[in-house]
C-alpha atoms as a PDB file:
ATOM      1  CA  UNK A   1     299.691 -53.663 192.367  1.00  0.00           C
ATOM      2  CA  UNK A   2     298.333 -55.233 195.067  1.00  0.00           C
ATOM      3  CA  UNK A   3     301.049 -57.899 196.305  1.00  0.00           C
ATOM      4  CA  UNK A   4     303.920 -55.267 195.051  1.00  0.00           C
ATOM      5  CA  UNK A   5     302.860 -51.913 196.338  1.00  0.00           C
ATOM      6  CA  UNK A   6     299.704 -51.703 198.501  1.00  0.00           C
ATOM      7  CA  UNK A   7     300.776 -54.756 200.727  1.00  0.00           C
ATOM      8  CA  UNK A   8     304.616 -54.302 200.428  1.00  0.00           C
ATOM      9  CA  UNK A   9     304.780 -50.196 201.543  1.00  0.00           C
ATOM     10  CA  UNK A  10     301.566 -50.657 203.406  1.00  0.00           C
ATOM     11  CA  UNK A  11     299.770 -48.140 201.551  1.00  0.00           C
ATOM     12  CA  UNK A  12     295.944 -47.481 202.831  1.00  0.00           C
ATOM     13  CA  UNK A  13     294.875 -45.703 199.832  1.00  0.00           C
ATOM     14  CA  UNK A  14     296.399 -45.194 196.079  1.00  0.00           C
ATOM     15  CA  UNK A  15     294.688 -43.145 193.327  1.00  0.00           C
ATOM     16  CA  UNK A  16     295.094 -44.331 189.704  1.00  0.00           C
ATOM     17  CA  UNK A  17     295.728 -42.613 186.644  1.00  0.00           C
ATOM     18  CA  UNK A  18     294.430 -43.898 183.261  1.00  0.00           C
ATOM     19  CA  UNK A  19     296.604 -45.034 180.674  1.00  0.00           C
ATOM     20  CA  UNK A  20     294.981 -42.247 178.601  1.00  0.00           C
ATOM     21  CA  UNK A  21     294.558 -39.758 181.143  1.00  0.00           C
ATOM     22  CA  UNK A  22     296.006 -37.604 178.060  1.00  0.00           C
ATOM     23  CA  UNK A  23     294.236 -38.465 175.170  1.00  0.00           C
ATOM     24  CA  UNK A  24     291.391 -36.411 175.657  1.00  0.00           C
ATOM     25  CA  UNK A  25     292.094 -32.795 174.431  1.00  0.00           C
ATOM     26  CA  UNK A  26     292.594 -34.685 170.904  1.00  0.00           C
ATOM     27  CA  UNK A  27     290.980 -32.331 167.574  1.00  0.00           C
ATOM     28  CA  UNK A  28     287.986 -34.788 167.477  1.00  0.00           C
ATOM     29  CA  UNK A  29     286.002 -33.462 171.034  1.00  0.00           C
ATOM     30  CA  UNK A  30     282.917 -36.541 170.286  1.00  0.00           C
ATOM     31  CA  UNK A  31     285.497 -39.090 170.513  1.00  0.00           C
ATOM     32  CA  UNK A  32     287.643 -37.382 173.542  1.00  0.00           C
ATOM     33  CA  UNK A  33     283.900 -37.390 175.584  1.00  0.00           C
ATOM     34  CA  UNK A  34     283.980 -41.264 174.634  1.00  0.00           C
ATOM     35  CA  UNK A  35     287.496 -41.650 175.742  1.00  0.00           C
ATOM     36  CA  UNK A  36     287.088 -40.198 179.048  1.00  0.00           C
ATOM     37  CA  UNK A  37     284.307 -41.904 179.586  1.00  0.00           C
ATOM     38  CA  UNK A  38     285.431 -45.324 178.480  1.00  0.00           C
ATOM     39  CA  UNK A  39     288.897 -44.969 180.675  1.00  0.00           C
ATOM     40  CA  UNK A  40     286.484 -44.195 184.079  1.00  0.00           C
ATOM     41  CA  UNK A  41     284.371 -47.248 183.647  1.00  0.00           C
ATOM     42  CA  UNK A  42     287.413 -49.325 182.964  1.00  0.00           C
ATOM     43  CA  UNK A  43     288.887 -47.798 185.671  1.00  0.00           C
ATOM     44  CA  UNK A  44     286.321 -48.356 187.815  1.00  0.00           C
ATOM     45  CA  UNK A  45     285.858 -52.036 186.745  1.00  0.00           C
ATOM     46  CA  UNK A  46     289.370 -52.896 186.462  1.00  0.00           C
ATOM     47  CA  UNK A  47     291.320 -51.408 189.359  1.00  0.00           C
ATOM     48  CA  UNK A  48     288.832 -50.178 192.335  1.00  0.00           C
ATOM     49  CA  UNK A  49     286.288 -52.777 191.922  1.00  0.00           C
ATOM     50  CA  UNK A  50     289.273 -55.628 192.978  1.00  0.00           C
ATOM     51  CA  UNK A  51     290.749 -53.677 195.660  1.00  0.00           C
ATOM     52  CA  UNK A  52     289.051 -50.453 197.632  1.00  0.00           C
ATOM     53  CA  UNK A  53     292.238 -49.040 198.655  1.00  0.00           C
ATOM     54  CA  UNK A  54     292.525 -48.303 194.858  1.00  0.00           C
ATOM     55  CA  UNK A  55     291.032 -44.863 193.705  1.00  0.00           C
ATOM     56  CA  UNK A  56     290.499 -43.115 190.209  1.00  0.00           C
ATOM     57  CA  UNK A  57     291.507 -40.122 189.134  1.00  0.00           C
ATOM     58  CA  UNK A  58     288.951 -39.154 186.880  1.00  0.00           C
ATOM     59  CA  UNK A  59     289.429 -38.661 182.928  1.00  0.00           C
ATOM     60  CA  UNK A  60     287.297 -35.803 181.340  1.00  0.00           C
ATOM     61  CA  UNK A  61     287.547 -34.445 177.694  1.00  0.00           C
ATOM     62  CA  UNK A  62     288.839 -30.562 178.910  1.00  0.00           C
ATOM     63  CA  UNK A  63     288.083 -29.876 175.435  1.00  0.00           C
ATOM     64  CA  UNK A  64     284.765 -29.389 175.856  1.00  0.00           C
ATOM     65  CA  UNK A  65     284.478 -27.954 179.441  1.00  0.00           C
ATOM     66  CA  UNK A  66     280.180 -28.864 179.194  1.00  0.00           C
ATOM     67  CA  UNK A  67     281.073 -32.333 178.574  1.00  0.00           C
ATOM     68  CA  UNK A  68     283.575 -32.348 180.960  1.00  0.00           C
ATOM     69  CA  UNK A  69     281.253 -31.014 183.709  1.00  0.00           C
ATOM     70  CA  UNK A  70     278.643 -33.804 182.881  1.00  0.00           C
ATOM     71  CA  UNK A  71     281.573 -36.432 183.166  1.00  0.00           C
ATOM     72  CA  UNK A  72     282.150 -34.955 186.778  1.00  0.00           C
ATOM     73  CA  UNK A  73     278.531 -35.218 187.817  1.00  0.00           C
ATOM     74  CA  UNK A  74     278.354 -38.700 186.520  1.00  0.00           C
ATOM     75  CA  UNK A  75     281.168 -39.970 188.731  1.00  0.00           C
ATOM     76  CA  UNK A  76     280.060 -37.580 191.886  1.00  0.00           C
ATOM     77  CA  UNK A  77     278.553 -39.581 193.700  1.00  0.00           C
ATOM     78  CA  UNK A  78     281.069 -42.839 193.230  1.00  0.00           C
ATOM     79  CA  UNK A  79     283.258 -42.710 196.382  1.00  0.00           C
ATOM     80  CA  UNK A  80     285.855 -44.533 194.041  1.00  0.00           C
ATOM     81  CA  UNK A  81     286.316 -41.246 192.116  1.00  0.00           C
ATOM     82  CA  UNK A  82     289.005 -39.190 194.026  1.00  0.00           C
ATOM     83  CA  UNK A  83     289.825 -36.559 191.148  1.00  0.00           C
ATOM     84  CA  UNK A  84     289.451 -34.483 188.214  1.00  0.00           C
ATOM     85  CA  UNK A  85     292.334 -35.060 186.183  1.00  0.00           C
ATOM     86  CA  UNK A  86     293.636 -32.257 183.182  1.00  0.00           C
ATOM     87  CA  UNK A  87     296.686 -31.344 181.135  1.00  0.00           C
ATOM     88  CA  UNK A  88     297.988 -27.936 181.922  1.00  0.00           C
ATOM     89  CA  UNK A  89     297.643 -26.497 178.074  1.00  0.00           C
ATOM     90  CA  UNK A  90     294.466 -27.322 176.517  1.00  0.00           C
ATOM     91  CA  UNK A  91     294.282 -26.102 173.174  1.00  0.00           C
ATOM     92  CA  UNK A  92     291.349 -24.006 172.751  1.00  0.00           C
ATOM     93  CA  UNK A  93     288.672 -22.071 174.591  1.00  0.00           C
ATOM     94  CA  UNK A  94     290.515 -20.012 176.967  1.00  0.00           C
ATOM     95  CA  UNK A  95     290.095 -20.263 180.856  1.00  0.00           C
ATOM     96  CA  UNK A  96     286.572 -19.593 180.378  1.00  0.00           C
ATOM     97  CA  UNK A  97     285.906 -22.976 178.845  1.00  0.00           C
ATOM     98  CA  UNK A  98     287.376 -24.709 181.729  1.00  0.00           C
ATOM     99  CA  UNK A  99     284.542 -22.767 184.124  1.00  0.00           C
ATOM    100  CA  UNK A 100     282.284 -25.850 184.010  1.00  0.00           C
ATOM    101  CA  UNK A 101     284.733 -27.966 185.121  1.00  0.00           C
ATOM    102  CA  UNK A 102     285.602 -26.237 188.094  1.00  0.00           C
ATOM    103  CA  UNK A 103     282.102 -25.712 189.156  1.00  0.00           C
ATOM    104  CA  UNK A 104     281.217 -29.207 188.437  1.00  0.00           C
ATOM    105  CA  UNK A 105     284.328 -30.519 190.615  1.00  0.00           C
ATOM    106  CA  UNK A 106     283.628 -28.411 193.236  1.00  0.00           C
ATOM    107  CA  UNK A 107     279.561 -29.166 193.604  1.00  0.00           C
ATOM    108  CA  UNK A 108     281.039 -32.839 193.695  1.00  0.00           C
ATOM    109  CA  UNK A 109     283.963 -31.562 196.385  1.00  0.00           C
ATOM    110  CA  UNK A 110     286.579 -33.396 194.214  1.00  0.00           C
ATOM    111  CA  UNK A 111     290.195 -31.668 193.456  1.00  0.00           C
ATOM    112  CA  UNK A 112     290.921 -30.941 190.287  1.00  0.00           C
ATOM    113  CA  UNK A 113     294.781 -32.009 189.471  1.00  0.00           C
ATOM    114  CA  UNK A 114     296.676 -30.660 187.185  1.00  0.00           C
ATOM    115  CA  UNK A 115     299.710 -32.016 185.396  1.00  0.00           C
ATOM    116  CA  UNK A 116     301.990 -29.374 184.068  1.00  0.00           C
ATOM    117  CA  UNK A 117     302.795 -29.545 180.181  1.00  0.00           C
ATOM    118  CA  UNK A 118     301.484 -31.694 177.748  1.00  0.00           C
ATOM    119  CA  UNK A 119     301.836 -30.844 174.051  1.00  0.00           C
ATOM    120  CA  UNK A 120     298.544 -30.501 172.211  1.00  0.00           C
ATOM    121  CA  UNK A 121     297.060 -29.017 168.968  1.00  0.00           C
ATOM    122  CA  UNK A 122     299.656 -25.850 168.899  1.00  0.00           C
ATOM    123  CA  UNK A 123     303.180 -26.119 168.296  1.00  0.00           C
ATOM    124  CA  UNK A 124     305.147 -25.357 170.993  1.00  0.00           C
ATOM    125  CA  UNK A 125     307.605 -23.167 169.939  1.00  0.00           C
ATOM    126  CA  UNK A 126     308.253 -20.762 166.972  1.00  0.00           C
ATOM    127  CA  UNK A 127     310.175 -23.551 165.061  1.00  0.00           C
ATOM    128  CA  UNK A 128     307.718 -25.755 165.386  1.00  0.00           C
ATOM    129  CA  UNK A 129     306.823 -29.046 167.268  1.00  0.00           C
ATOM    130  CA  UNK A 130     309.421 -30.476 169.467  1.00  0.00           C
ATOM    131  CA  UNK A 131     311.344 -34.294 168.032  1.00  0.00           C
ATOM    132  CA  UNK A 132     312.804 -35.097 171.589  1.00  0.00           C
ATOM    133  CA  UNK A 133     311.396 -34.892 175.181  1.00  0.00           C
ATOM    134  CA  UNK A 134     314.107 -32.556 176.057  1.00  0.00           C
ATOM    135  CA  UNK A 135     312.954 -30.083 173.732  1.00  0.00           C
ATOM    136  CA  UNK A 136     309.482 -30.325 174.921  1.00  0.00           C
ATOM    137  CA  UNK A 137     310.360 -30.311 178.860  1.00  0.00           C
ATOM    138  CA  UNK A 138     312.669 -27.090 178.117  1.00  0.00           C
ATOM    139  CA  UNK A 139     310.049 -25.184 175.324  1.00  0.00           C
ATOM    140  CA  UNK A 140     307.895 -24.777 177.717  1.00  0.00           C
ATOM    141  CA  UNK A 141     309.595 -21.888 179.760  1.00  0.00           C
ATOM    142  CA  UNK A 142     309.429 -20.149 176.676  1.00  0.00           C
ATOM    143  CA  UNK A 143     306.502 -21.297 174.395  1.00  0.00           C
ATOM    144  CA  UNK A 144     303.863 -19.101 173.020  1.00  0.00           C
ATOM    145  CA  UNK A 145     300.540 -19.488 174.784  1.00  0.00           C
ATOM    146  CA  UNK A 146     298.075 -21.869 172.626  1.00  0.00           C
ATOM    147  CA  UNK A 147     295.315 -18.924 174.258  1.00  0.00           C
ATOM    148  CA  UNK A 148     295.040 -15.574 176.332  1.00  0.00           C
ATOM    149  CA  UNK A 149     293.355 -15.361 178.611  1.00  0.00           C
ATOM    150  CA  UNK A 150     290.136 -12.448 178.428  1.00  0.00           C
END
């Protein structure tokens, strides 16, 4: 990373994602809180801790949208944590459950990013789960919403 990309483009800064940045939003919310939490540390261990051009962008279990918030102000104060990082369809709760997420990233003035799609619990079309990428990438225009909003 270092020799190949932050040296060779002269990059000042780079955030990294976790391997598992999607894994939390899984059915079992205990283990997604573990997850997240496990990916930050090893994050922070791993990648900013050899070089501190080299920023996280923060795991939390969106599931649970408490949990989440308590992930946030955990990391707040680590100037190695650059970002809140969610899938664009969790699976249950409606945009109220996501509140305490956006409260806790902004007390902590981090962003909270986004990345569109992701297939969770619900299928996402009315045939059923998608077998290729494609499918997935394209259902999406027209899927049914896993929740409505209130």
């Amino acid at each position: 990373m270092r020799q190949q990309h932050l040296d060779f483009y002269g990059h000042q800064r780079g955030n990294h994602e976790s391997a598992v940045a999607d894994r939390p939003g899984d059915m079992n919310v205990e283990l997604s809180v573990g997850v997240a939490s496990a990916a930050n540390d090893a994050q922070l261990a791993n990648w900013t801790a050899r070089d501190p051009r080299l920023k996280i962008v923060g795991v939390v279990p969106y599931e649970d949208g408490v949990a989440s918030a308590a992930e946030v102000r955990k990391r707040a104060g680590n100037k190695d944590f650059a970002q809140v990082f969610m899938l664009s369809r969790p699976a249950s709760g409606g945009p109220q459950a996501l509140w305490p997420i956006y409260e806790a990233a902004v007390e902590a003035g981090l962003p909270v990013g986004i990345h569109a799609f992701g297939l969770r619990r619900l299928p996402m079309s009315s045939s059923g789960y998608p077998s290729f990428y494609i499918e997935e990438m394209t259902s999406n225009a027209t899927r049914p919403r896993s929740w409505s909003p209130a």
